[in-house]
Each structure stands twice: as structure tokens, then as C-alpha cells.
Protein backbone atom coordinates (compact mmCIF):
# COMPACT_ATOMS: atom_id res chain seq x y z
CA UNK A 1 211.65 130.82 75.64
CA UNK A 2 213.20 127.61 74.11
CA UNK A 3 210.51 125.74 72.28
CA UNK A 4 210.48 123.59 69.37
CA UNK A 5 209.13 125.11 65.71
CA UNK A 6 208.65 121.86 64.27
CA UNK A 7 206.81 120.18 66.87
CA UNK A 8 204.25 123.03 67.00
CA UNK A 9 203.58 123.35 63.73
CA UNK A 10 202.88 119.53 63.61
CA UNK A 11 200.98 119.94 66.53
CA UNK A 12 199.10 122.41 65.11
CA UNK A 13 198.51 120.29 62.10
CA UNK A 14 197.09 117.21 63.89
CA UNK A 15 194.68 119.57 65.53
CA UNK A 16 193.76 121.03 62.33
CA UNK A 17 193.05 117.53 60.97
CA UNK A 18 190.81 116.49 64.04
CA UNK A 19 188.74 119.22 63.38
CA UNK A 20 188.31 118.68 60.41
CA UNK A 21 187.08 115.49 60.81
CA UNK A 22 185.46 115.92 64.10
CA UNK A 23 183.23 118.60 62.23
CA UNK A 24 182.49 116.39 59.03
CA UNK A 25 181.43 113.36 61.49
CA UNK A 26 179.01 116.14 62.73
CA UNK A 27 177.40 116.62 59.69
CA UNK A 28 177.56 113.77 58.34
CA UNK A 29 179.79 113.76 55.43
CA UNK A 30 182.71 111.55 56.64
CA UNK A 31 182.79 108.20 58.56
CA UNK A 32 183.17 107.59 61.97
CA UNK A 33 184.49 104.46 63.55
CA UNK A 34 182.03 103.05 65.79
CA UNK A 35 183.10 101.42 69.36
CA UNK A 36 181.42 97.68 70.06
CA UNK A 37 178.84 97.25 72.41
CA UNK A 38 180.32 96.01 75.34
CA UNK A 39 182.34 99.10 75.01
CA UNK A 40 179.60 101.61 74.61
CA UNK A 41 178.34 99.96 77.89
CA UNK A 42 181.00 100.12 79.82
CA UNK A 43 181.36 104.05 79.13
CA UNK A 44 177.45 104.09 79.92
CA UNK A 45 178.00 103.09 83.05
CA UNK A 46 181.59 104.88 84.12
CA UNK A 47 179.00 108.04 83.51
CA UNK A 48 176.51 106.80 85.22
CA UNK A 49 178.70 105.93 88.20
CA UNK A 50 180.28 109.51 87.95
CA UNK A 51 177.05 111.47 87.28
CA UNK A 52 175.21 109.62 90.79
CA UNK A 53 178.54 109.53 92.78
CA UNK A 54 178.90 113.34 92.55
CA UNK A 55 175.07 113.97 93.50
CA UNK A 56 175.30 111.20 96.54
CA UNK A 57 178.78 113.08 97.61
CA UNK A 58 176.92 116.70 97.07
CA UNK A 59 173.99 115.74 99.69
CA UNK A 60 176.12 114.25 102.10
CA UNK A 61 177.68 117.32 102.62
CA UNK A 62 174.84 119.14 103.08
CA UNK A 63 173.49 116.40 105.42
CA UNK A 64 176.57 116.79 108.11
CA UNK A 65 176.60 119.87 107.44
CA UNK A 66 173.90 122.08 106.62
CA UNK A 67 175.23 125.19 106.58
CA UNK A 68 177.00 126.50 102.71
CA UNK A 69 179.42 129.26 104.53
CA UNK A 70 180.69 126.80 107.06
CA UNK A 71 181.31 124.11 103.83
CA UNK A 72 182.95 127.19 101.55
CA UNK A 73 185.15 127.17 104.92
CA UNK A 74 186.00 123.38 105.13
CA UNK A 75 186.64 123.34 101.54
CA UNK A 76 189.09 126.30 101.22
CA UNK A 77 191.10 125.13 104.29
CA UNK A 78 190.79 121.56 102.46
CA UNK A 79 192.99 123.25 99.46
CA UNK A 80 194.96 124.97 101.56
CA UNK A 81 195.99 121.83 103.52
CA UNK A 82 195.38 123.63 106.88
CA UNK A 83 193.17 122.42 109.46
CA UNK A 84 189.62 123.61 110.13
CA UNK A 85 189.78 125.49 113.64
CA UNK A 86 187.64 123.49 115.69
CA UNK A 87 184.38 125.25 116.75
CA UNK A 88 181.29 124.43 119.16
CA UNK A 89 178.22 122.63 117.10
CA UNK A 90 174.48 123.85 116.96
CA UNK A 91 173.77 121.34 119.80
CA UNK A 92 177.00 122.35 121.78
CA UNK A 93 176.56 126.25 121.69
CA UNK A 94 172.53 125.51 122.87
CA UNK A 95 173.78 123.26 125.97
CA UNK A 96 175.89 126.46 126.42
CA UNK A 97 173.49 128.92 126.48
CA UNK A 98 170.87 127.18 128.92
CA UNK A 99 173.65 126.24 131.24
CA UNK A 100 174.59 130.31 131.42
CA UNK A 101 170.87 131.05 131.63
CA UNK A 102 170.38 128.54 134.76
CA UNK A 103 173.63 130.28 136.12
CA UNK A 104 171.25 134.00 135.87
CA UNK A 105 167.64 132.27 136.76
CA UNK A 106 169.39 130.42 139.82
CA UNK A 107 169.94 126.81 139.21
CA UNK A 108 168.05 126.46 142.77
CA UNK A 109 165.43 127.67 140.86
CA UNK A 110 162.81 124.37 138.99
CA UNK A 111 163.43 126.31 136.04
CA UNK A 112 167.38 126.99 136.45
CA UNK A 113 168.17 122.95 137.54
CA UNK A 114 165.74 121.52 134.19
CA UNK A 115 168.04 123.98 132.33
CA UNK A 116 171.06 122.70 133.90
CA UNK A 117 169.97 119.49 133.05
CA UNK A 118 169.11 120.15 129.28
CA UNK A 119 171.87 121.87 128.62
CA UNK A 120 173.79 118.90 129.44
CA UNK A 121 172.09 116.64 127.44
CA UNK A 122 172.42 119.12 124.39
CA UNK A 123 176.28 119.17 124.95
CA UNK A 124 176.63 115.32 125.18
CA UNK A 125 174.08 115.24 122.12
CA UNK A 126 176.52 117.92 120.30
CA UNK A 127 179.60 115.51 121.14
CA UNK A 128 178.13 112.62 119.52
CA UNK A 129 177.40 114.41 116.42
CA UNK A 130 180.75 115.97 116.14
CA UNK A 131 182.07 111.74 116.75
CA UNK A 132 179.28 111.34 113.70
CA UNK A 133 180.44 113.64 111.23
CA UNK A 134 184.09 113.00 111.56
CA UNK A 135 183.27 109.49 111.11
CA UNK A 136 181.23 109.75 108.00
CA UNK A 137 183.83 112.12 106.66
CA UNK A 138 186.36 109.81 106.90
CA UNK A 139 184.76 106.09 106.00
CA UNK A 140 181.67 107.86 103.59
CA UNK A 141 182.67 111.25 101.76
CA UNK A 142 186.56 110.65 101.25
CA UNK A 143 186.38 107.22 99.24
CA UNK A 144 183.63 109.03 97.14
CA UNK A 145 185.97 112.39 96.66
CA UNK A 146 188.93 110.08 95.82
CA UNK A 147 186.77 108.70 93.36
CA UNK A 148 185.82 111.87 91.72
CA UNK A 149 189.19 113.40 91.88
CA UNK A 150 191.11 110.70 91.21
CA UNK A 151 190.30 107.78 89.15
CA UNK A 152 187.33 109.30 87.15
CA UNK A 153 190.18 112.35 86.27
CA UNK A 154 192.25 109.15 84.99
CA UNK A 155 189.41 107.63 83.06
CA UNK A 156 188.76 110.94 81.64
CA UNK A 157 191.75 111.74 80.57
CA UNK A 158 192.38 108.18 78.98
CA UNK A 159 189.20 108.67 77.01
CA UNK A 160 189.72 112.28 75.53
CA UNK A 161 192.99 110.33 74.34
CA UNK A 162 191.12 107.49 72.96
CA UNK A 163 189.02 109.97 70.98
CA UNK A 164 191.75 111.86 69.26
CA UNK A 165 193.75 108.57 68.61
CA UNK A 166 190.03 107.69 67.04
CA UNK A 167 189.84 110.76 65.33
CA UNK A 168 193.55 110.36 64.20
CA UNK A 169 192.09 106.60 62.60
CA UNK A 170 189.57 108.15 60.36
CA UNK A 171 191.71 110.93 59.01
CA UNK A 172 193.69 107.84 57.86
CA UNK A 173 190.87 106.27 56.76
CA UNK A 174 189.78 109.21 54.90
CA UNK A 175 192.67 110.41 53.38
CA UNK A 176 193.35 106.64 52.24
CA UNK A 177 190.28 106.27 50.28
CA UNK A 178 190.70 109.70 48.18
CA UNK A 179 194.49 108.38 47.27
CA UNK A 180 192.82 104.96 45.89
CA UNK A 181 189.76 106.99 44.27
CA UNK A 182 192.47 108.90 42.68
CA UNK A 183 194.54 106.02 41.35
CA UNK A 184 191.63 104.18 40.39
CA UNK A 185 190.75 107.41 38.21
CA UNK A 186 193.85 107.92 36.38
CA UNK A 187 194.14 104.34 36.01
CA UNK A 188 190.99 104.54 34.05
CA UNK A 189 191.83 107.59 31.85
CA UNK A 190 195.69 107.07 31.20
CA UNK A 191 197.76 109.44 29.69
CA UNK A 192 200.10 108.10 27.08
CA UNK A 193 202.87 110.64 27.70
CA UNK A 194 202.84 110.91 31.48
CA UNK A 195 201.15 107.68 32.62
CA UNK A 196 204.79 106.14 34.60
CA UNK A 197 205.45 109.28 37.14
CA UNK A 198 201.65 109.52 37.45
CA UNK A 199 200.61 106.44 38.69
CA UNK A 200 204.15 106.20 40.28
CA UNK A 201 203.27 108.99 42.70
CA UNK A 202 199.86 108.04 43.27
CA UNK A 203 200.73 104.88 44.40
CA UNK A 204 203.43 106.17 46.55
CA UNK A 205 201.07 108.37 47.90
CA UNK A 206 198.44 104.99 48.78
CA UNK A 207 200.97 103.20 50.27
CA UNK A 208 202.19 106.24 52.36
CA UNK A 209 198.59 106.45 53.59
CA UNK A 210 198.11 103.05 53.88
CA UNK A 211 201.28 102.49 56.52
CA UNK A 212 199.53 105.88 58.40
CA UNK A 213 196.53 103.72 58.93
CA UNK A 214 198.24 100.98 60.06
CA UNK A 215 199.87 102.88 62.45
CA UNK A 216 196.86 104.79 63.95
CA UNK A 217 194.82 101.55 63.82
CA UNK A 218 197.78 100.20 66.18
CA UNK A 219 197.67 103.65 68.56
CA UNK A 220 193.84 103.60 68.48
CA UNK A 221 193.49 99.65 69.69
CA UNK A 222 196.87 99.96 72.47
CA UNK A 223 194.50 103.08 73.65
CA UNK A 224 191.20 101.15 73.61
CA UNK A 225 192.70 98.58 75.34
CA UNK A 226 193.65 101.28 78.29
CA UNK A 227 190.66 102.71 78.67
CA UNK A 228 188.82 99.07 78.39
CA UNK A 229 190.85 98.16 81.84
CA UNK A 230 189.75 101.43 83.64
CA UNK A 231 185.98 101.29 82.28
CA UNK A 232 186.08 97.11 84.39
CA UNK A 233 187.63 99.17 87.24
CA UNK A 234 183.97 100.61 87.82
CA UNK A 235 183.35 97.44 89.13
CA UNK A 236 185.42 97.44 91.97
CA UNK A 237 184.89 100.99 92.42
CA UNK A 238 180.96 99.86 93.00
CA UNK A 239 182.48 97.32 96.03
CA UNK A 240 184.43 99.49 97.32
CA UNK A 241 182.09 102.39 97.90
CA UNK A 242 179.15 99.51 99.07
CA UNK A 243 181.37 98.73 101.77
CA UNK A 244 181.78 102.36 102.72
CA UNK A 245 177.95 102.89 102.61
CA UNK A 246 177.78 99.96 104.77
CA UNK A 247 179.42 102.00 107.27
CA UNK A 248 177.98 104.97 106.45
CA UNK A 249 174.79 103.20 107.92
CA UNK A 250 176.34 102.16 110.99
CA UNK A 251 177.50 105.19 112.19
CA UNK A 252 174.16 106.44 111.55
CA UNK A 253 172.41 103.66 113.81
CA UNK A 254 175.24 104.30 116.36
CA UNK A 255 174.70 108.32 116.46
CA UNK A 256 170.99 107.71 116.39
CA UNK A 257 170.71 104.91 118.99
CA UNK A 258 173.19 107.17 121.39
CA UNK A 259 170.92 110.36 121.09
CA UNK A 260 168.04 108.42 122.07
CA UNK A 261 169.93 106.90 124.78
CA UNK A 262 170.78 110.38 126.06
CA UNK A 263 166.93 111.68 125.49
CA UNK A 264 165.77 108.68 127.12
CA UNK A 265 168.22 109.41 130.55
CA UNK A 266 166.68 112.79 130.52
CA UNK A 267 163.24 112.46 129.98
CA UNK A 268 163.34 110.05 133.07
CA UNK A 269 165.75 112.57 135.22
CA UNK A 270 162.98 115.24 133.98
CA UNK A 271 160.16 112.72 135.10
CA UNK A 272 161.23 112.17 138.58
CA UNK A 273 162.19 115.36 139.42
CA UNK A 274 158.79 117.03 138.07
CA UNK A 275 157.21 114.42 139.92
CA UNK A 276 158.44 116.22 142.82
CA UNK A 277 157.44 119.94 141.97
CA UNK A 278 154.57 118.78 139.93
CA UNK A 279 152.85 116.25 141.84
CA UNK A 280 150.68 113.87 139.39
CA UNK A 281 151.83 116.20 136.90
CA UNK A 282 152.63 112.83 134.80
CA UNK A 283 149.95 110.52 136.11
CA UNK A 284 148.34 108.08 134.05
CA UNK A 285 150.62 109.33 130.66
CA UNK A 286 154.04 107.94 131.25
CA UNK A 287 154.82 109.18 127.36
CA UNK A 288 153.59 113.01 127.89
CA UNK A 289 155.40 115.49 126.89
CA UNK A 290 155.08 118.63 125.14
CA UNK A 291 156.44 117.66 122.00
CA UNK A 292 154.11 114.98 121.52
CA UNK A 293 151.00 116.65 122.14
CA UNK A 294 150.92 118.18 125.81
CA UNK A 295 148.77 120.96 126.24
CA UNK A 296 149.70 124.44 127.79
CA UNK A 297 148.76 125.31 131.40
CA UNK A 298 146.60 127.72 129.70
CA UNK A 299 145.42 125.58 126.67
CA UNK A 300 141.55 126.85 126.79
CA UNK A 301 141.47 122.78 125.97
CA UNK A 302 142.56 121.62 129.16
CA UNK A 303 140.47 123.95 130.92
CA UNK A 304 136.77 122.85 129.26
CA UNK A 305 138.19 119.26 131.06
CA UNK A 306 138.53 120.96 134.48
CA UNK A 307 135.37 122.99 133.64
CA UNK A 308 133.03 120.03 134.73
CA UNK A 309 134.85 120.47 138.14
CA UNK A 310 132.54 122.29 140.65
CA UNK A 311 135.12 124.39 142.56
CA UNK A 312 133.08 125.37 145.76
CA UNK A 313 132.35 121.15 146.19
CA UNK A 314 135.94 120.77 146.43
CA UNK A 315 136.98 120.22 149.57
CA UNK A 316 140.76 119.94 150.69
CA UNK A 317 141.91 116.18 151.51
CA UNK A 318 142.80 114.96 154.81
CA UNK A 319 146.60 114.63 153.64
CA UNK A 320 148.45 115.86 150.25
CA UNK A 321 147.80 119.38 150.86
CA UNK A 322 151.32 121.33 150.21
CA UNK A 323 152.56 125.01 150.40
CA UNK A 324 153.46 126.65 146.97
CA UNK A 325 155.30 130.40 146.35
CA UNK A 326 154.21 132.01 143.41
CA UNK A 327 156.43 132.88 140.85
CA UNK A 328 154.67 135.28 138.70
CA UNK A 329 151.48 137.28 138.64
CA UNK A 330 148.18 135.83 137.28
CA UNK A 331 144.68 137.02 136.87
CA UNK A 332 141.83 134.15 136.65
CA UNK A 333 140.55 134.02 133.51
CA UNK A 334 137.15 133.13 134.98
CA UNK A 335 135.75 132.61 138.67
CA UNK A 336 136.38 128.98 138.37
CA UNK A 337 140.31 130.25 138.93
CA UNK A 338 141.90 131.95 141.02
CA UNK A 339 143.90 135.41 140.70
CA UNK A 340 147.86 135.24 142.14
CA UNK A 341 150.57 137.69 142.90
CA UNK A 342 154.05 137.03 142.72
CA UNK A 343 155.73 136.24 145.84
CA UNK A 344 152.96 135.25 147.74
CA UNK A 345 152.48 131.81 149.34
CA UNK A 346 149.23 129.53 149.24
CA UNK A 347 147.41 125.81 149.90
CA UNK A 348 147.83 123.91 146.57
CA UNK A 349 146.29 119.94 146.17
CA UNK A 350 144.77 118.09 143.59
CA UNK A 351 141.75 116.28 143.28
CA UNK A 352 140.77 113.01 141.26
CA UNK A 353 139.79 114.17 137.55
CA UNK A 354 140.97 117.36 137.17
CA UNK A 355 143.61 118.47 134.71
CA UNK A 356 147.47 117.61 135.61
CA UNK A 357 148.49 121.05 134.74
CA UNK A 358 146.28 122.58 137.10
CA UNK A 359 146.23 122.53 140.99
CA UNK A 360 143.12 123.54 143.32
CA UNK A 361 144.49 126.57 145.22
CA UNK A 362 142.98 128.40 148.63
CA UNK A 363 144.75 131.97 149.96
CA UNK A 364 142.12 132.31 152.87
CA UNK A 365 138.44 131.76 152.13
CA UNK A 366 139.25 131.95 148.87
CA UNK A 367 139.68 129.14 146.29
CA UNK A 368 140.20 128.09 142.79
CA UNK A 369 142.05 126.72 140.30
CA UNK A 370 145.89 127.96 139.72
CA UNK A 371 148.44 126.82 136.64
CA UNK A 372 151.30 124.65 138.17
CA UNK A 373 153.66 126.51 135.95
CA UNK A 374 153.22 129.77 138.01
CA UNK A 375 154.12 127.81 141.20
CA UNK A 376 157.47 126.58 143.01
CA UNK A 377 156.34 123.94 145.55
CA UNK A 378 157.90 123.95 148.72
CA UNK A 379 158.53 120.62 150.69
């Protein structure tokens, strides 16, 4: 290995130096030149800017996306400059799985077509998020990583550099001082029979250390001045990454707005078509849903509402009156209800005040009151 002797051991011995002095600045026994104001702030700030920008860039990821393995992934293909493989969202693999379910139930079936329909919905809804993320990715989370792995690395490595040229300063400093201390000694106690080479070396010694400071006060301010341009780049840095928030927040309005759009298409495609197999099933609560508060067929809430309904006073209406097939088995709860088998077709109506998940049903002479969720109404 070809290397140069010299220039190690030099090396070597400016190290040795710094820590010498870095250690005596540390306990206080040597003097340490002291940056102004202005520049104190402006480092202040380039950490401030650093310390933020990493934590803003750190939940952003986990915001588009939540999941750690699936970011490990993204980063490691990221350093290996290949391209993630594309895979189906949360939202996506959901639309999927309804969709095949309708396919088993029957999508003749009430339950197979609301499937059908939902699991389109999810798939759009998984499209636009996939538009989403790629979008914040590119106009959010890469100005911030370019940021953090580019210019702060620059202003770092500009300010270790002004430290050591700093460093370098108050060796000089130091080792000035102690070579006029010691000429100002001898000069006070002279010795009559070597006073010439004395002082002649000592003073060759002060002026030697007096060009070293000159020199390292030169290196020191050239380096100061660098680092003073970067440090007034935070500035723009600050524009630049408003901007990109800026559109950070419209692609968040977009991909919000266009989900609701979507939601908004289904819950009305949902609303008409219940209105058909659930007949009032909405009325007078345009906004009901089961998200926001709709109760369960079998809610023993709903049914202390239809409890104040007399069942053997109910009498069928003239017109309204439809044919329903059961879809699953269910025993009445009490004799207010009545008890179904799967498969079997009754008389199903409604009547003014009673619950809109229930139905008055008659097999016979017999009547009561029958969830519309066990039903399929036939036309």
C-alpha cells in the first residue's frame, strides 16, 4: 500500500493537538473562540430545521403508509435502485374479496349485488389512494429526504470543518501566548553569558507562532464564511418545502373530496335499491345508516318502539301487501313476533309507526312481527 509517512504523522499530530485543546476547552483551562450572535442563530435554527424536518418526514411515512414491513421494503428497494413490485392496497384487496364473495352468495342474491356494489366502491376508493400516495411521495416526502440527505450532509460537513479550523485557531492562540510568557520571563531575568541565542530563539519561536495564527485566523474566517452562506440557505430551504406542503394539502383535499364523492354515489345506489327490497326501510331518515347510529334488526331498542304496537289490531292494508321468501330460520323472541323457517314464503306489509327494520308478517292465521334482514322480497 503506497501511502505517505509524513503526511500521517502530521496528520496524526493535528489530531493530537485538537484534542488537546478540545479537552482543555472542556474543562475549562484554555480559551475558546466564541462565534457572534447572528452566527450562533443561524446554527440554532439549521438544527432546528433538521431536528423538525426529520420528525415531519418520519410521520409522513407512517401516514401513507402504515405498515413498518411494507416501509423496510420500500426503503431497501429505494437503496437498491429497483422498483417496488406493485401490489393491491388494503382498500383494493377488500373490493376483491366481496366481489369473490358475491360471486359464491349469488350476486342475484340482495346480499351478493350490495357486495358487488361495495366492492366496487372499495376498489375505486383503493385507486385513489394509490393516485394519493404516489403523489405525496413525489411533491411532499422527496424535497424533505433531499433535504436531509443532501444539503443538511453539506452543512454538516462544512461545520465539523469549521470546528477543527476553530480548534486549529486556539492551538495558535495558545501556543502563542506561552512563547510571549516565555520571552517576557527571560527578558526579565537575563543571563549575562547566554542572553543573545536566548532571546534570539525565543523570539524566533513568537514570530513562528505568530505567522501560525495568522494563518489559521485566515483558514478559520474563509471557513466561517462557507458555512455562513449555507446556514442563509435555510431560508430558502423553509420556501421551498412551504410550497411542497402547500401541495401536500391539496392532494389531501383532492383524495378526500374524491372518496366522499365515491361514498356519496354509493350510499344513494344503496338507497334506491334497498328502497326496493326494504320498503320504507329509509323513511323519514334520509342520513341512516349503520355507521352513524342504525340499530340492528334485533336491537332489543328498536323493538320496545314496536312494542307499543298491538299486533292482533293490525290489520293488512287494502294495497302494499307483498310476498317475501325467507332466507334463514328465526324463532320469535316473544309472541309479539313471529317464528320463520328458511325457504318458506309469507304476507309481509308495514304499518304507520312501527320500526323500519321490522315488517308485520302473516303465514295463515298466524301473524307477527318478522326482521327484514331475514327476508328477500319478491316483486
Amino acid at each position: 500500500m503506497d501511502f505517505n509517512v509524513k503526511k500521517l504523522a502530521s496528520d496524526a499530530g493535528i489530531f493530537f493537538t485538537r484534542a488537546i485543546q478540545f479537552t482543555g476547552e472542556k474543562f475549562g483551562q484554555v480559551e475558546k473562540t466564541e462565534l457572534d450572535a447572528h452566527f450562533e442563530n443561524l446554527l440554532s435554527r439549521a438544527d432546528s430545521t433538521k431536528n423538525w424536518t426529520e420528525k415531519i418526514f418520519r410521520q409522513t411515512e407512517v401516514l401513507l403508509q402504515p405498515n413498518p414491513s411494507s416501509r423496510i421494503e420500500e426503503f431497501l428497494y429505494e437503496k437498491l435502485d429497483r422498483t417496488v413490485p406493485s401490489r393491491p392496497n388494503n382498500e383494493e384487496l377488500l373490493g376483491h374479496y366481496m366481489q369473490d364473495a358475491a360471486k359464491d352468495f349469488g350476486p342475484g342474491t340482495p346480499y351478493g349485488s350490495t357486495l358487488i356494489k361495495v366492492g366496487d366502491c372499495e376498489r375505486r376508493l383503493g385507486s385513489v389512494q394509490r393516485e394519493f400516495l404516489q403523489t405525496s411521495a413525489i411533491g411532499f416526502l422527496t424535497p424533505l429526504r433531499n433535504f436531509l440527505e443532501g444539503d443538511w450532509r453539506t452543512i454538516s460537513k462544512e461545520r465539523r470543518l469549521l470546528e477543527n479550523r476553530r480548534l486549529d485557531l486556539d492551538s495558535c492562540k495558545a501556543r502563542l501566548k506561552k512563547s510571549k510568557l516565555a520571552e517576557s520571563k527571560a527578558a526579565a531575568v537575563p543571563d549575562f553569558q547566554e542572553t543573545r541565542p536566548r532571546n534570539y530563539v525565543l523570539s524566533a519561536s513568537a514570530s513562528a507562532a505568530e505567522h501560525e495564527l495568522r494563518v489559521a485566523q485566515t483558514e478559520f474566517d474563509r471557513q466561517a464564511e462557507v458555512t455562513r452562506l449555507l446556514l442563509e440557505g435555510i431560508s430558502s430551504t423553509h420556501v421551498n418545502h412551504l410550497r411542497c406542503l402547500h401541495e401536500f394539502v391539496e392532494a389531501q383535499t383532492a383524495y378526500y373530496k374524491q372518496c366522499h364523492l365515491h361514498m356519496q354515489d354509493l350510499q344513494k345506489e344503496l338507497d334506491s335499491s334497498n328502497g326496493d327490497v326494504f320498503p320504507n326501510a329509509f323513511a323519514g331518515n334520509p342520513g341512516h345508516s349503520m355507521a352513524s347510529g342504525g340499530s340492528s334488526p334485533l336491537d332489543p331498542a328498536s323493538a320496545v318502539e314496536t312494542d307499543t304496537l298491538k299486533i292482533e289490531e293490525v290489520q293488512a292494508p287494502a294495497t302494499g301487501t307483498r310476498k317475501a321468501k325467507v332466507l334463514y330460520d328465526y324463532d320469535a323472541a316473544d309472541t309479539s313476533e313471529l317464528s320463520l323457517l328458511a325457504d318458506e314464503l309469507i304476507t309481509v306489509y308495514t304499518v304507520p309507526g312501527m320500526d323500519s327494520d321490522w315488517l308485520v308478517g302473516e303465514r295463515g292465521n298466524q301473524k307477527g312481527k318478522v326482521p327484514v334482514t331475514y327476508l328477500e322480497l319478491l316483486s
